[in-house]
N, C-alpha and C. Protein backbone atom coordinates (compact mmCIF):
# COMPACT_ATOMS: atom_id res chain seq x y z
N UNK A 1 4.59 -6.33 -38.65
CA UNK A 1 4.48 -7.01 -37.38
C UNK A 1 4.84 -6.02 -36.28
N UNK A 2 4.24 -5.85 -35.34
CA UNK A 2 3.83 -5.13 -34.55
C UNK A 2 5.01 -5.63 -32.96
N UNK A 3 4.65 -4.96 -31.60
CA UNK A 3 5.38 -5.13 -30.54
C UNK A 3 4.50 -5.84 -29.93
N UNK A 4 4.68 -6.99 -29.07
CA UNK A 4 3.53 -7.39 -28.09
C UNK A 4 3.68 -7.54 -26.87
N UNK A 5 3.02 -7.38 -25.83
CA UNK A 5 3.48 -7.42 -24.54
C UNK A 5 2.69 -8.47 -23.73
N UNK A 6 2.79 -9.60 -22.88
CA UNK A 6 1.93 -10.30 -22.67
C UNK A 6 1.65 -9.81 -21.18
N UNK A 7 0.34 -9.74 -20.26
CA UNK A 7 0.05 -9.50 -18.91
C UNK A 7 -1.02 -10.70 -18.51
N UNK A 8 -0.78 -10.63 -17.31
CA UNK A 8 -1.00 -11.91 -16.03
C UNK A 8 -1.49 -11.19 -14.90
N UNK A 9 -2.19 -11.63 -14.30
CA UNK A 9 -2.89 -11.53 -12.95
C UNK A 9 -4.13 -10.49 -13.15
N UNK A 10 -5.10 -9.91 -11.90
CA UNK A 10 -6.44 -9.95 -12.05
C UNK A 10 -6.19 -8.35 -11.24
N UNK A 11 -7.09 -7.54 -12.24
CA UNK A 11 -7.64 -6.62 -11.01
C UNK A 11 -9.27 -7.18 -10.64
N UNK A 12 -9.26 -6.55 -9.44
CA UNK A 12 -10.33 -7.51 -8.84
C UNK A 12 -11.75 -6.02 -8.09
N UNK A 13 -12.75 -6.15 -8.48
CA UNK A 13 -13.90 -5.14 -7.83
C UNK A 13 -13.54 -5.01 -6.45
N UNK A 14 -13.77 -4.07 -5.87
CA UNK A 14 -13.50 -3.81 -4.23
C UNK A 14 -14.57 -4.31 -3.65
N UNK A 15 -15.21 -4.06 -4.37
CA UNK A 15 -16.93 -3.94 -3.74
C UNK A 15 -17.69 -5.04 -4.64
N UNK A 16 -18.55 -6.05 -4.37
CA UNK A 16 -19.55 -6.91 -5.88
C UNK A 16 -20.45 -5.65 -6.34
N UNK A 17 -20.16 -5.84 -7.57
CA UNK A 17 -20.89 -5.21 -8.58
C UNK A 17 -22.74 -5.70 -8.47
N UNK A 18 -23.65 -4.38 -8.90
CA UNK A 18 -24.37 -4.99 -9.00
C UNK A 18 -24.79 -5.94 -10.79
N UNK A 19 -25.98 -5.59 -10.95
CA UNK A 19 -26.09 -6.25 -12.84
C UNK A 19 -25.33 -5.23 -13.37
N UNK A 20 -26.42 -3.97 -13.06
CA UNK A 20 -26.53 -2.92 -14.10
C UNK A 20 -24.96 -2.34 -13.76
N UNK A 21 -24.41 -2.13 -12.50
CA UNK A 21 -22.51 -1.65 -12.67
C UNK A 21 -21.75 -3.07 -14.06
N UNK A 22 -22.27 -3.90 -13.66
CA UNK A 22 -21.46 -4.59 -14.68
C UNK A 22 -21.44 -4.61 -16.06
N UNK A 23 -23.07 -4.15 -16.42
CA UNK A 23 -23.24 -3.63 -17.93
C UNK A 23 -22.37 -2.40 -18.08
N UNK A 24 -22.35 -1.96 -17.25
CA UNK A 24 -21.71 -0.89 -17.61
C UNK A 24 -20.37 -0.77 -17.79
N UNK A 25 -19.29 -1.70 -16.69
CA UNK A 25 -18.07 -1.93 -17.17
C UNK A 25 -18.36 -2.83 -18.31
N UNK A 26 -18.66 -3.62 -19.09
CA UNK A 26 -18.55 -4.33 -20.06
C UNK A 26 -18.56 -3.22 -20.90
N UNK A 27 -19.44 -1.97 -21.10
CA UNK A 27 -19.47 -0.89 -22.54
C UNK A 27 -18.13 -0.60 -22.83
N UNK A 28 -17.16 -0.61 -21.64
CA UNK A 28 -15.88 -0.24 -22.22
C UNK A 28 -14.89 -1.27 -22.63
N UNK A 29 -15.23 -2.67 -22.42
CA UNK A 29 -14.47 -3.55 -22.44
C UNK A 29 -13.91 -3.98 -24.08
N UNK A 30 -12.72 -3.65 -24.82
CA UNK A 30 -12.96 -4.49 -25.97
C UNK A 30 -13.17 -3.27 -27.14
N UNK A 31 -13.61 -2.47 -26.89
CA UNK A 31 -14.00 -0.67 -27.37
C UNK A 31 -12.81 -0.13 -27.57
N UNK A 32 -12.46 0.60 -28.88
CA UNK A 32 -10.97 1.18 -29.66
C UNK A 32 -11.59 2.61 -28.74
N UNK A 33 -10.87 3.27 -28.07
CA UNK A 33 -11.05 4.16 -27.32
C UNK A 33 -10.98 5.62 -28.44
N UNK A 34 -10.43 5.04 -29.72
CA UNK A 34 -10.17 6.37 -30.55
C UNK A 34 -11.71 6.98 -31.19
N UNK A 35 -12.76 5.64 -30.82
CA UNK A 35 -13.94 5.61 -31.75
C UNK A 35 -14.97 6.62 -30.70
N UNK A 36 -14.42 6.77 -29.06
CA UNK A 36 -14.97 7.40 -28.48
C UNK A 36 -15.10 8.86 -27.96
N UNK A 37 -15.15 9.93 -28.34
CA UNK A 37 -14.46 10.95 -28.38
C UNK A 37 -15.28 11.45 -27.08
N UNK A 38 -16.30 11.20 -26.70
CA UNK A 38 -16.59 11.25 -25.38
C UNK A 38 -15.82 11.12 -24.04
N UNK A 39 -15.09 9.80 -24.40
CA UNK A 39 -14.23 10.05 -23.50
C UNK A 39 -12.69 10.95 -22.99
N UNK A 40 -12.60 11.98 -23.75
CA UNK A 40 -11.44 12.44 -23.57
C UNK A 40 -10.04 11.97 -23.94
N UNK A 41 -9.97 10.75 -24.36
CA UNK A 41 -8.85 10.02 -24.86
C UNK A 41 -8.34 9.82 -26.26
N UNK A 42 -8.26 10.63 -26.71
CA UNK A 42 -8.20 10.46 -28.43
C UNK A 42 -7.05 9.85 -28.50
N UNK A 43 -5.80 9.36 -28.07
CA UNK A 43 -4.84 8.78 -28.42
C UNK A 43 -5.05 7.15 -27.32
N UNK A 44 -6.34 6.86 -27.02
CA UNK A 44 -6.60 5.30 -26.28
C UNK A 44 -6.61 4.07 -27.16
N UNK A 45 -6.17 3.55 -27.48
CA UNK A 45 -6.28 2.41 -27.95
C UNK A 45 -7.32 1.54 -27.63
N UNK A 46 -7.48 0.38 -28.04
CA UNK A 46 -8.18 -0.46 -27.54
C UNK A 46 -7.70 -0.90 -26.17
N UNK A 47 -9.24 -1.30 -25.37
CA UNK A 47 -9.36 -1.44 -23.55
C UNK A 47 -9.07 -3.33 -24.07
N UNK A 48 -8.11 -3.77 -24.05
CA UNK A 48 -8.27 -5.53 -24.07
C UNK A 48 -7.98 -5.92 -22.71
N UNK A 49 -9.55 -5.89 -22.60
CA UNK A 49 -10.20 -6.33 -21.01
C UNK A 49 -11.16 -7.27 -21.19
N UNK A 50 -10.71 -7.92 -20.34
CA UNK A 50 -12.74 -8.75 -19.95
C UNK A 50 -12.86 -8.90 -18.53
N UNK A 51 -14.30 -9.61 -18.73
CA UNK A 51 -14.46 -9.89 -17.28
C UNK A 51 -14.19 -11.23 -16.82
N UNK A 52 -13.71 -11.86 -15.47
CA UNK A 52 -13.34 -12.55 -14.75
C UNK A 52 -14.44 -13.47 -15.04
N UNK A 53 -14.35 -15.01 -15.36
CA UNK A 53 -15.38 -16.08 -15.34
C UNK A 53 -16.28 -15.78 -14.29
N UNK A 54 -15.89 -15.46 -13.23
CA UNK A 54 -17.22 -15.26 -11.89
C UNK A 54 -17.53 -13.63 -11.79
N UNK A 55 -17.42 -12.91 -12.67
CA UNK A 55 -17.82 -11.67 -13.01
C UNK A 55 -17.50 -10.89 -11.50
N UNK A 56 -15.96 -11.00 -10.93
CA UNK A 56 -15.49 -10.55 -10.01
C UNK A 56 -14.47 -9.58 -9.95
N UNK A 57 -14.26 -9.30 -11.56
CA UNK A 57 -12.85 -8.40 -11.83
C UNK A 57 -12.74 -8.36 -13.44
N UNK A 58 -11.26 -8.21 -13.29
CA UNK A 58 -11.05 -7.98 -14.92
C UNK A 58 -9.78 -8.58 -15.27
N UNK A 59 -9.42 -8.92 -16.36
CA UNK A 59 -8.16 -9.79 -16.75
C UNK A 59 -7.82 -9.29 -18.14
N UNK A 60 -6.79 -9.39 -18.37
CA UNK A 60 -6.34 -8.96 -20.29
C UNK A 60 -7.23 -9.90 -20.91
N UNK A 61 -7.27 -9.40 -22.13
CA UNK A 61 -8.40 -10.36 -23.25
C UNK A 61 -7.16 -11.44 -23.87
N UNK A 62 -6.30 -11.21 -23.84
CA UNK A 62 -5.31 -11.73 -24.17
C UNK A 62 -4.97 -10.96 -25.93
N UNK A 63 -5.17 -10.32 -26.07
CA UNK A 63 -5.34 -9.67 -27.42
C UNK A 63 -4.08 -9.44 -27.50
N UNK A 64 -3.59 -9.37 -28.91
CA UNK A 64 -1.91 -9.59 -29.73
C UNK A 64 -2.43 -7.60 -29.50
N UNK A 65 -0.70 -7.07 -29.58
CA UNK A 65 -0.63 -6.11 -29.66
C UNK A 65 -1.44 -5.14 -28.68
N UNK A 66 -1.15 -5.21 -27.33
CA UNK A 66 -1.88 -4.50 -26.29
C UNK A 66 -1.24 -3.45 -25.80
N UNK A 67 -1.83 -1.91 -26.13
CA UNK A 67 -1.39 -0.92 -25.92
C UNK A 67 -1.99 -0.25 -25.09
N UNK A 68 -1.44 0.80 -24.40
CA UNK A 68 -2.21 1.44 -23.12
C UNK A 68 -3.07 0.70 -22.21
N UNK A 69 -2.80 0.10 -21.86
CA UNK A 69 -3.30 -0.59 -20.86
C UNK A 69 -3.43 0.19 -19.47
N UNK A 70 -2.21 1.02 -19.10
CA UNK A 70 -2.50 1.96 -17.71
C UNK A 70 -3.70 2.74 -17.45
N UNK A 71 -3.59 3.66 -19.41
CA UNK A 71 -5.02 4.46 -19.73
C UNK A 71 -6.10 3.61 -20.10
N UNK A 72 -6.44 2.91 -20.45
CA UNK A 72 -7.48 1.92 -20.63
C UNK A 72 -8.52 1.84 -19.22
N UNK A 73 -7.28 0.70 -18.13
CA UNK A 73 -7.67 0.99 -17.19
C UNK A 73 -8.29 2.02 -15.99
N UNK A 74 -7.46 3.52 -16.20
CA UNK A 74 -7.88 4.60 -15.34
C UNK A 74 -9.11 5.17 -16.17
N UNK A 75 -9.58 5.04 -17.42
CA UNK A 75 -10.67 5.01 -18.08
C UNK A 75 -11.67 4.40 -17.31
N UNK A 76 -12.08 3.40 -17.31
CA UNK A 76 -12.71 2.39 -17.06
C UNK A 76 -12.98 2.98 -15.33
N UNK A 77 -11.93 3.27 -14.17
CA UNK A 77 -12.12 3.69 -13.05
C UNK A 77 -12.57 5.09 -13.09
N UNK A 78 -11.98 5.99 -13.73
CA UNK A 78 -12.76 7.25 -13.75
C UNK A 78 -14.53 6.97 -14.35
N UNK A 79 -14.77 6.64 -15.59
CA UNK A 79 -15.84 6.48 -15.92
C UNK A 79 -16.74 6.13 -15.05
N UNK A 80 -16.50 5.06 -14.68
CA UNK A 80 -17.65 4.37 -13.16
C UNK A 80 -17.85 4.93 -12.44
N UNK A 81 -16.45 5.70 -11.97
CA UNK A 81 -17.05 6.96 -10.75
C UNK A 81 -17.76 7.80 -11.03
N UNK A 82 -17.60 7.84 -11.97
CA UNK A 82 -18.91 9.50 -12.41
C UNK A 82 -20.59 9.01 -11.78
N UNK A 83 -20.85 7.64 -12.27
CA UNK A 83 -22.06 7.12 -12.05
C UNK A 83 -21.64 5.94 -10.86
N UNK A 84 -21.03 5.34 -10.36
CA UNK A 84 -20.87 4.94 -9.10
C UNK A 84 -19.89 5.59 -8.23
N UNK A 85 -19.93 6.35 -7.66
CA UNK A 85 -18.48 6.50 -6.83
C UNK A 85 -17.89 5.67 -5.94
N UNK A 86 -18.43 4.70 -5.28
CA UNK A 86 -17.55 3.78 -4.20
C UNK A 86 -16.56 2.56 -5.35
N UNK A 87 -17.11 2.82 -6.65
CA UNK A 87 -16.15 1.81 -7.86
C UNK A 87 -14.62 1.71 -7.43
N UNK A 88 -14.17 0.42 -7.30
CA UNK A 88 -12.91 0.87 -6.85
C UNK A 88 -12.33 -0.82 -7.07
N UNK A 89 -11.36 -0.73 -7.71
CA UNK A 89 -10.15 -2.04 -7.68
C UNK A 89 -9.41 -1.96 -7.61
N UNK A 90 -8.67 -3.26 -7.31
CA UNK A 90 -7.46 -3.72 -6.43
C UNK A 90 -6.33 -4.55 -7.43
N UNK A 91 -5.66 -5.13 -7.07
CA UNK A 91 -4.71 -5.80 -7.62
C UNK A 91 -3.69 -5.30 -8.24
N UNK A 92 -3.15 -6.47 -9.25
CA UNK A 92 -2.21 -5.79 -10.24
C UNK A 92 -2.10 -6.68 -11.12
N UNK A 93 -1.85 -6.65 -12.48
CA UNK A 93 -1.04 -7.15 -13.70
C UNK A 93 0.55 -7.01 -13.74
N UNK A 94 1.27 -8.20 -14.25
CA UNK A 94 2.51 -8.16 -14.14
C UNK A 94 2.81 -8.67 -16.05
N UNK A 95 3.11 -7.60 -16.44
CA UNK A 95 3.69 -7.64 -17.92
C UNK A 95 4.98 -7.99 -18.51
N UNK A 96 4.96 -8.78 -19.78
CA UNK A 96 6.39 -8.68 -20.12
C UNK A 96 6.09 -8.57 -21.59
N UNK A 97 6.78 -7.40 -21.93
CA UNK A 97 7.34 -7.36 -23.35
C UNK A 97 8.16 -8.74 -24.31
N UNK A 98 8.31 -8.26 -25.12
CA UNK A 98 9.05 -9.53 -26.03
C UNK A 98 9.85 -9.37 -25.82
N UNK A 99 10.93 -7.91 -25.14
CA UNK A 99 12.09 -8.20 -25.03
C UNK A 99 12.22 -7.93 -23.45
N UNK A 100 13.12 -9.22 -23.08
CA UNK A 100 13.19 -9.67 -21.71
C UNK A 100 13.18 -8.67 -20.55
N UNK A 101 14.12 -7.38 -20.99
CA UNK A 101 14.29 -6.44 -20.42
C UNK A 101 12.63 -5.37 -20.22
N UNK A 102 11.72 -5.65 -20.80
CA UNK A 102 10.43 -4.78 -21.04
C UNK A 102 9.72 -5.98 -20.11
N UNK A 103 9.90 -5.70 -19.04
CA UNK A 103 9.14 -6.28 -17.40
C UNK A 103 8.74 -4.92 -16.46
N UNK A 104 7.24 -5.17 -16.61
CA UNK A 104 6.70 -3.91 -15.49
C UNK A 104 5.80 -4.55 -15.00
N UNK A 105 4.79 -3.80 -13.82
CA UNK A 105 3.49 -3.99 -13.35
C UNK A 105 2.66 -3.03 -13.61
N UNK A 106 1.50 -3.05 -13.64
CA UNK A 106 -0.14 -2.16 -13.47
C UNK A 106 -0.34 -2.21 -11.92
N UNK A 107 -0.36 -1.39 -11.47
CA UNK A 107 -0.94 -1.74 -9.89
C UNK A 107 -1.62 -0.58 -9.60
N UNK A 108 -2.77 -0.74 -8.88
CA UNK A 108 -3.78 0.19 -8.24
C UNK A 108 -2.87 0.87 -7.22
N UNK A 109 -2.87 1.95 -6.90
CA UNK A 109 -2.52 2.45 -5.93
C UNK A 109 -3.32 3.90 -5.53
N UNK A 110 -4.04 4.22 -4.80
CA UNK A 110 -4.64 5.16 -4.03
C UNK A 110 -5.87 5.55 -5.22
N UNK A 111 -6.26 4.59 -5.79
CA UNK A 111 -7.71 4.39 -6.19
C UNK A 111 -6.98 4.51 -8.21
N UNK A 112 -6.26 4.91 -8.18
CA UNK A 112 -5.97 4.81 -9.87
C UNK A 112 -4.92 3.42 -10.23
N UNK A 113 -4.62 3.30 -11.48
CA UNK A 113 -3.89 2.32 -12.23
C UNK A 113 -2.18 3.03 -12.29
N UNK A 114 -0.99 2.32 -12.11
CA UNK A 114 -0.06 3.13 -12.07
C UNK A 114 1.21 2.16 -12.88
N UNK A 115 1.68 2.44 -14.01
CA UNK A 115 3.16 1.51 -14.16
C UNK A 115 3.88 1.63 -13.42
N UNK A 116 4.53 0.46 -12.52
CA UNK A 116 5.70 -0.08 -12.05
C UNK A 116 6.55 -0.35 -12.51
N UNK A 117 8.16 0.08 -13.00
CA UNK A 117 9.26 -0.89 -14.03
C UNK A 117 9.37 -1.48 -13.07
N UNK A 118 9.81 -2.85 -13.35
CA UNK A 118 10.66 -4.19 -12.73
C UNK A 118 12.03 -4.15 -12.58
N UNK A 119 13.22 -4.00 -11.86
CA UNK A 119 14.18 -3.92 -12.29
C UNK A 119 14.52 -5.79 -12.41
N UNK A 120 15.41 -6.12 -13.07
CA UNK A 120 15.94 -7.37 -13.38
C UNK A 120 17.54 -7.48 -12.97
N UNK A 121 17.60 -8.60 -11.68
CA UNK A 121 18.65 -8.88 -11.43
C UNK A 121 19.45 -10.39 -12.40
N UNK A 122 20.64 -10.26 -12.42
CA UNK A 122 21.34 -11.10 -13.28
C UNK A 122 22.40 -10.85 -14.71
N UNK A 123 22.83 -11.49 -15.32
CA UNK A 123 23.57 -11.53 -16.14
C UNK A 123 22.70 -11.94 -17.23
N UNK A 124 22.90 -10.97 -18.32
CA UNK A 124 22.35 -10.91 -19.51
C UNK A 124 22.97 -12.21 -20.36
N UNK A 125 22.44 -13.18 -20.87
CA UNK A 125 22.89 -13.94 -21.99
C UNK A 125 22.49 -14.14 -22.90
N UNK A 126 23.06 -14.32 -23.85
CA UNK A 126 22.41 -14.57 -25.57
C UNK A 126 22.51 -16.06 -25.90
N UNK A 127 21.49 -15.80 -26.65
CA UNK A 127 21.81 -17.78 -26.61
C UNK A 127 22.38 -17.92 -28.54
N UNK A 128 23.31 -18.34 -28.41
CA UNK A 128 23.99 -18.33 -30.02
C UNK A 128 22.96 -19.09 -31.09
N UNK A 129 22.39 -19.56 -30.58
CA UNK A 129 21.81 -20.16 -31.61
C UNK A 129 20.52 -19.25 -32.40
N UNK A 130 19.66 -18.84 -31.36
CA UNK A 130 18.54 -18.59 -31.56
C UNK A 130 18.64 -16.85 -31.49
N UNK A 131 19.57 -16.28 -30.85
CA UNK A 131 19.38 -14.82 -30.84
C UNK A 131 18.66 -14.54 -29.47
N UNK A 132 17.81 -15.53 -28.88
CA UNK A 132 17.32 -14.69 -27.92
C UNK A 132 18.03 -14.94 -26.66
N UNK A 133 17.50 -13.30 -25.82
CA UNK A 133 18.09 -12.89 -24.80
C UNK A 133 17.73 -13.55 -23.66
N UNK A 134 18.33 -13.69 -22.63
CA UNK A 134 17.43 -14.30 -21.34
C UNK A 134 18.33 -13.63 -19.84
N UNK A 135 17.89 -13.90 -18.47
CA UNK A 135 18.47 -13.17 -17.93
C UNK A 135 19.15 -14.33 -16.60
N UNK A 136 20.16 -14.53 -16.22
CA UNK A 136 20.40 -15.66 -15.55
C UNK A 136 21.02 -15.11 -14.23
N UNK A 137 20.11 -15.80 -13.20
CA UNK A 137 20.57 -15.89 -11.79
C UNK A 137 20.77 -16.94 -10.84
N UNK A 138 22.35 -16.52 -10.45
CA UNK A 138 22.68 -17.78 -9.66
C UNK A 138 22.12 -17.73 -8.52
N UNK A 139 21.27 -17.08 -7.95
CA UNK A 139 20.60 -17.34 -6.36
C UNK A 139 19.45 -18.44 -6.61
């Protein structure tokens, strides 16, 4: 059994895609990045991406065990630029590990994907029964 990290919220196209940009982000979507040696990434994991119901962005696939996600993403933005250059998204993902303390973000910043740690305010507690940790604030 493996580590899992769960992520929330949308990066979003700057610009609407046309068809053919969107076929093209889909080739990477879902793709073990190790199978691609084209791309320069021999240590990429799988991209667990999809596209947004209104084909406006991108969201986690929700896939167990999601690794590299920062490189996944700057994949996916470098690639497009080669053959679109104005490709460009916004937003951010806000992640949490299984353990309470493993809270970061993904956020675009000056055209790439970047981890953010979270710091966490509060008092650490254990809950006796169950073992797990949680983080408690009186504000």
């Amino acid at each position: 059994m493996g580590y899992s990290t769960e992520l929330r919220g949308e990066l979003k196209f700057k610009n609407e895609l046309t068809a053919s940009q969107l076929a093209k982000v889909k080739t990477f979507l879902g793709e073990d990045g190790r199978e691609h040696p084209e791309w320069g990434k021999p240590d990429l994991d799988y991209i667990d991406l999809e596209l947004l119901d209104d084909f406006t962005g991108l969201k986690w696939s929700g896939a167990e065990k999601t690794y590299g996600m920062v490189d996944g993403v700057n994949l996916i933005i470098t690639e497009m630029k080669k053959a679109y250059p104005d490709f460009e998204l916004e937003g951010k993902f806000l992640a949490q590990g299984e353990n309470i303390e493993d809270r970061w973000e993904l956020v675009i910043e000056n055209g790439v994907a970047v981890k953010k740690e979270l710091s966490l305010d509060g008092k650490k507690i254990e809950c006796p029964h169950c073992g797990e940790v949680f983080i408690y604030n009186e504000s």
